[in-house]
Protein backbone atom coordinates (compact mmCIF):
# COMPACT_ATOMS: atom_id res chain seq x y z
CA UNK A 1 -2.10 46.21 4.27
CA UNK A 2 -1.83 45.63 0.62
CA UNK A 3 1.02 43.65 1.10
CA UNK A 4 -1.57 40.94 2.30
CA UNK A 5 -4.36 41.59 -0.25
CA UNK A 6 -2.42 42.24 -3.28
CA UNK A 7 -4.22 43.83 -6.21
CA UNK A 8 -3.09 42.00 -8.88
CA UNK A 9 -3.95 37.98 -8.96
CA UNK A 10 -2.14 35.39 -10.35
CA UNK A 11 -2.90 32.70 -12.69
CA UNK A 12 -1.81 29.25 -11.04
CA UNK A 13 -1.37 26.56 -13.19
CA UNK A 14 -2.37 23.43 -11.30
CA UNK A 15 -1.08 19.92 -13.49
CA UNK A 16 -3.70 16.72 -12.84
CA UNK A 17 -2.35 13.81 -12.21
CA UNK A 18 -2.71 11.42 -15.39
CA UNK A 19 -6.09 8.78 -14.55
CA UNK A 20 -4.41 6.14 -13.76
CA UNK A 21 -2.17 7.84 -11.50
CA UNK A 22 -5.05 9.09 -9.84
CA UNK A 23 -6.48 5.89 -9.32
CA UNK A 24 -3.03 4.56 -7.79
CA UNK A 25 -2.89 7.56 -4.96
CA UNK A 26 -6.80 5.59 -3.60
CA UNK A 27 -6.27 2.59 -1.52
CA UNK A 28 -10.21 1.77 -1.77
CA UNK A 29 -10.14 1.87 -5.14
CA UNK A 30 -7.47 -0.01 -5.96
CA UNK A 31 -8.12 -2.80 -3.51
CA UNK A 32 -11.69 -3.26 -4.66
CA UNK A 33 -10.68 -3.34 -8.37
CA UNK A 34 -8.01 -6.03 -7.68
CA UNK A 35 -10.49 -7.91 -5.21
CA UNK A 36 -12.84 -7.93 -7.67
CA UNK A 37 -11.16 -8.50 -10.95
CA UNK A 38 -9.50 -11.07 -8.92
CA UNK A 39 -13.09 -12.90 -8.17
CA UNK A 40 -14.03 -12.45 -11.32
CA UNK A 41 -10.75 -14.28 -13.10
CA UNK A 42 -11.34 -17.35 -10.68
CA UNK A 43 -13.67 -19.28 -12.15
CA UNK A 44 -12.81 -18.38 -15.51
CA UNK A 45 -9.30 -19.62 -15.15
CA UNK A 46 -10.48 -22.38 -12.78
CA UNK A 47 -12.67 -24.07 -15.55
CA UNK A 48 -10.56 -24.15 -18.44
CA UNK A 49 -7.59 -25.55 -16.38
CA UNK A 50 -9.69 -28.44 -14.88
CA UNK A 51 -8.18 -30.56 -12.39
CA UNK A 52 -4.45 -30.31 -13.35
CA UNK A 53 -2.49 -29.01 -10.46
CA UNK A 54 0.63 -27.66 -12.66
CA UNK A 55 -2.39 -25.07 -13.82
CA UNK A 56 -4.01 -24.46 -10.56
CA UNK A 57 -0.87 -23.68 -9.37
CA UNK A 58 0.19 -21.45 -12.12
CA UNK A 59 -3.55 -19.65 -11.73
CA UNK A 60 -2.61 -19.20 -7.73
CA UNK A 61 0.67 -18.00 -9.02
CA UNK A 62 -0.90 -15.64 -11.27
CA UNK A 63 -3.00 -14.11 -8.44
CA UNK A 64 0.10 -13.63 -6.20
CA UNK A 65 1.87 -11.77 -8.55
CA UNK A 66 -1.35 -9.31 -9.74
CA UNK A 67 -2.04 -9.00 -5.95
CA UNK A 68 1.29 -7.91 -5.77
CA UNK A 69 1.80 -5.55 -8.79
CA UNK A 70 -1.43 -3.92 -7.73
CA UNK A 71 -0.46 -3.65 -4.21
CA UNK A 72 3.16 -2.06 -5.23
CA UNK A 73 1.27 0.24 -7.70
CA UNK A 74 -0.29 2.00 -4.54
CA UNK A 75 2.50 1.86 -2.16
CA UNK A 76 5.10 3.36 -4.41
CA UNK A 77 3.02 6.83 -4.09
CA UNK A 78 3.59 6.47 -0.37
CA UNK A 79 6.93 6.67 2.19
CA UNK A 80 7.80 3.57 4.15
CA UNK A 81 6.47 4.17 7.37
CA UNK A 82 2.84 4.49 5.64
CA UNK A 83 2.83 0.73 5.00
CA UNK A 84 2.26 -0.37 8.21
CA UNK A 85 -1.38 0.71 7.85
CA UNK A 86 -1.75 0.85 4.14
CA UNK A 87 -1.04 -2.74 3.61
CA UNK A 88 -3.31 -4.17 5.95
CA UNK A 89 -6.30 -1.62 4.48
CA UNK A 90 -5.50 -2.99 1.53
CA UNK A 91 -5.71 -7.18 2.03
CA UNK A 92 -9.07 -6.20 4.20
CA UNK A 93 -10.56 -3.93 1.46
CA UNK A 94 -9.22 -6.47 -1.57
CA UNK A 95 -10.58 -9.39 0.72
CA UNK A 96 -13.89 -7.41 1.38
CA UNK A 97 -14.73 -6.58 -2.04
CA UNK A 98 -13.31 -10.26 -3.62
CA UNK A 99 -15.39 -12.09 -0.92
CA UNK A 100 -18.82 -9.90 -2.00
CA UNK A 101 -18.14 -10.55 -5.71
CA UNK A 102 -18.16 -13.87 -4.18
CA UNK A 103 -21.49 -13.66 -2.77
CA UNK A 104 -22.90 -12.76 -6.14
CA UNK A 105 -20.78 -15.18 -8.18
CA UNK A 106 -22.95 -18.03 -5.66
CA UNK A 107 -26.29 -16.68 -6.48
CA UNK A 108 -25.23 -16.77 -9.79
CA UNK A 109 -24.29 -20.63 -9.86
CA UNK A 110 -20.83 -19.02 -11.24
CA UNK A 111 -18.45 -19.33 -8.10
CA UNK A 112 -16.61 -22.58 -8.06
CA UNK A 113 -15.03 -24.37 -5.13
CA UNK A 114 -11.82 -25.93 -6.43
CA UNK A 115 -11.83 -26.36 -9.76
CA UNK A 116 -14.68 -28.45 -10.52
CA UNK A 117 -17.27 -28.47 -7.90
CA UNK A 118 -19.84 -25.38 -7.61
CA UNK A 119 -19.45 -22.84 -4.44
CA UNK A 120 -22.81 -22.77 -2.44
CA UNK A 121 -23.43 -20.22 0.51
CA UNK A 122 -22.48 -22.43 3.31
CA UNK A 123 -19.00 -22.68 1.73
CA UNK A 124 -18.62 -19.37 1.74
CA UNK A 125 -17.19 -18.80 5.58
CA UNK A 126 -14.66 -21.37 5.12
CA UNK A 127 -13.70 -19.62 1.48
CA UNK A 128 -13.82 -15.84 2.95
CA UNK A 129 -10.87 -16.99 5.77
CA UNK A 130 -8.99 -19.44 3.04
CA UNK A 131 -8.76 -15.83 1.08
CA UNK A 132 -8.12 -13.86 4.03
CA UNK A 133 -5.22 -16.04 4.87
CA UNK A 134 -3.83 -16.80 1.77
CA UNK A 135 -3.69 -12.55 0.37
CA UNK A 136 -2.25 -11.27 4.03
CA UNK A 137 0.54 -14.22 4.01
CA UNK A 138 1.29 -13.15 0.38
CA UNK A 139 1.16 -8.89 1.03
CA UNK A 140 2.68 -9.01 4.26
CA UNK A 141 5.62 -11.24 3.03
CA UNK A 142 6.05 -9.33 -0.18
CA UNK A 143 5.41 -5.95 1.23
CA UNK A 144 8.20 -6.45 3.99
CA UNK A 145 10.79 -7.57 1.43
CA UNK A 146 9.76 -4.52 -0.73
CA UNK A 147 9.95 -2.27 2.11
CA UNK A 148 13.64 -4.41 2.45
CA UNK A 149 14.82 -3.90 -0.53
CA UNK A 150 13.28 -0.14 -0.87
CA UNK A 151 15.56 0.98 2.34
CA UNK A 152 18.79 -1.05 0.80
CA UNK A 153 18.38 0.96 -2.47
CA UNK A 154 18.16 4.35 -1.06
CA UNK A 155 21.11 3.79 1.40
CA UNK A 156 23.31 2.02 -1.54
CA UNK A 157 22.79 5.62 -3.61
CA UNK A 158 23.51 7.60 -0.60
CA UNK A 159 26.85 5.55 -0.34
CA UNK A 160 27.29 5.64 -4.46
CA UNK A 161 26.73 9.53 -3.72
CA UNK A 162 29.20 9.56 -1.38
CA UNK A 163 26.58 10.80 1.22
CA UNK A 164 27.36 8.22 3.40
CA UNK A 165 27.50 10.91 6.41
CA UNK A 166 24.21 12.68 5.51
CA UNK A 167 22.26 10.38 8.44
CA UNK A 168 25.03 11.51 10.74
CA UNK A 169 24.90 14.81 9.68
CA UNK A 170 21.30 15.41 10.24
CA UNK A 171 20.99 13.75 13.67
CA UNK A 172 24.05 16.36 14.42
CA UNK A 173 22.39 19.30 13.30
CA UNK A 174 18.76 18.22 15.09
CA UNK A 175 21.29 17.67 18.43
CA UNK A 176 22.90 21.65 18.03
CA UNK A 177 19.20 23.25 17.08
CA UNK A 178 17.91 21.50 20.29
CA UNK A 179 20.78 22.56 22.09
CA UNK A 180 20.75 26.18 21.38
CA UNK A 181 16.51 25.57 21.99
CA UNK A 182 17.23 24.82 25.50
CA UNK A 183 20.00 27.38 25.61
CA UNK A 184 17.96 30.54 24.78
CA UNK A 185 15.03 29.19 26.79
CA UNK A 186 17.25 29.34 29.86
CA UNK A 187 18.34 32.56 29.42
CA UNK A 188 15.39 34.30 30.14
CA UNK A 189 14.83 32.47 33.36
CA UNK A 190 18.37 33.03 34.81
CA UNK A 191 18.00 36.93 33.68
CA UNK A 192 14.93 37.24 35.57
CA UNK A 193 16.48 35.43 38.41
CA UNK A 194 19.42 37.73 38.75
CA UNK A 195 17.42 41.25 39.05
């Protein structure tokens, strides 16, 4: 019994994450920071570049590549396979949150439609599925060439490691442990069987 209580305890040392690693592991959090930072940016940006579209299409540059760096600084805490669901959380959460900061922006008299004109509330609709579009054709793209270029690196340092048979070798030794499974299940049957 005192093998299971011992009588002695012992101090763990448990290491916290840094803060802004913390906030990286939370898909809410960092799709409503980037939704709304990225609400917030628009008309700024928009109204000092006027009506020049080399600038407006620097500023919708700009968003593609925070949207991205934001959206990579989540997914790199998470395996491949997790993206599938992570990445469209995040455009609807980003998307969510950008599109209420919207709202506000309106009854502010802040939000701008292009890069002149003022936003009212029955733009809004058309704006929320402009926005929608526009950050799932931009994630989804970049987060399947990530996910690309992710599954190309790991298999060019299994070659570099000369590892190249490690894939071969673990669907092998999954094959033999499910073999020998089956194989000592059957054995009791056919010894029952036989008395």
């Amino acid at each position: 019994m005192s093998a299971f209580f011992p009588r002695h305890s012992v101090a763990w040392k448990l290491e916290e994450p840094a803060a802004f690693r913390r906030l990286s592991l939370s898909l809410v959090e960092m799709a409503v920071i980037t939704g709304v930072v990225l609400r917030l940016l628009r008309p700024l940006i928009l109204a000092r570049t006027g009506a020049s579209w080399l600038m407006v299409g620097g500023f919708y540059a700009f968003v593609a590549v925070l949207l991205c760096l934001m959206a990579t600084t989540h997914l790199g805490n998470y395996p491949v396979r997790q993206w599938t669901w992570r990445v469209p959380a995040f455009v609807g959460i980003e998307v969510a949150a950008e599109m209420l900061t919207s709202l506000a922006l309106i009854a502010l008299h802040r939000e701008t439609l292009g890069a002149t004109a003022l936003a009212d509330f029955h733009d809004w609709p058309a704006m929320a599925m402009r926005t929608l579009l526009y950050r799932a054709g931009v994630l989804f793209t970049f987060a399947l060439a990530l996910a690309g270029v992710v599954q190309l690196v790991r298999y060019l340092l299994l070659k570099h490691e000369h590892r190249g048979h490690t894939v071969a070798a673990v669907h092998e030794e999954r094959v033999r442990e499910e073999h020998e499974h089956q194989q000592q299940h059957q054995r009791p049957g056919l010894d029952e069987g036989s008395r």
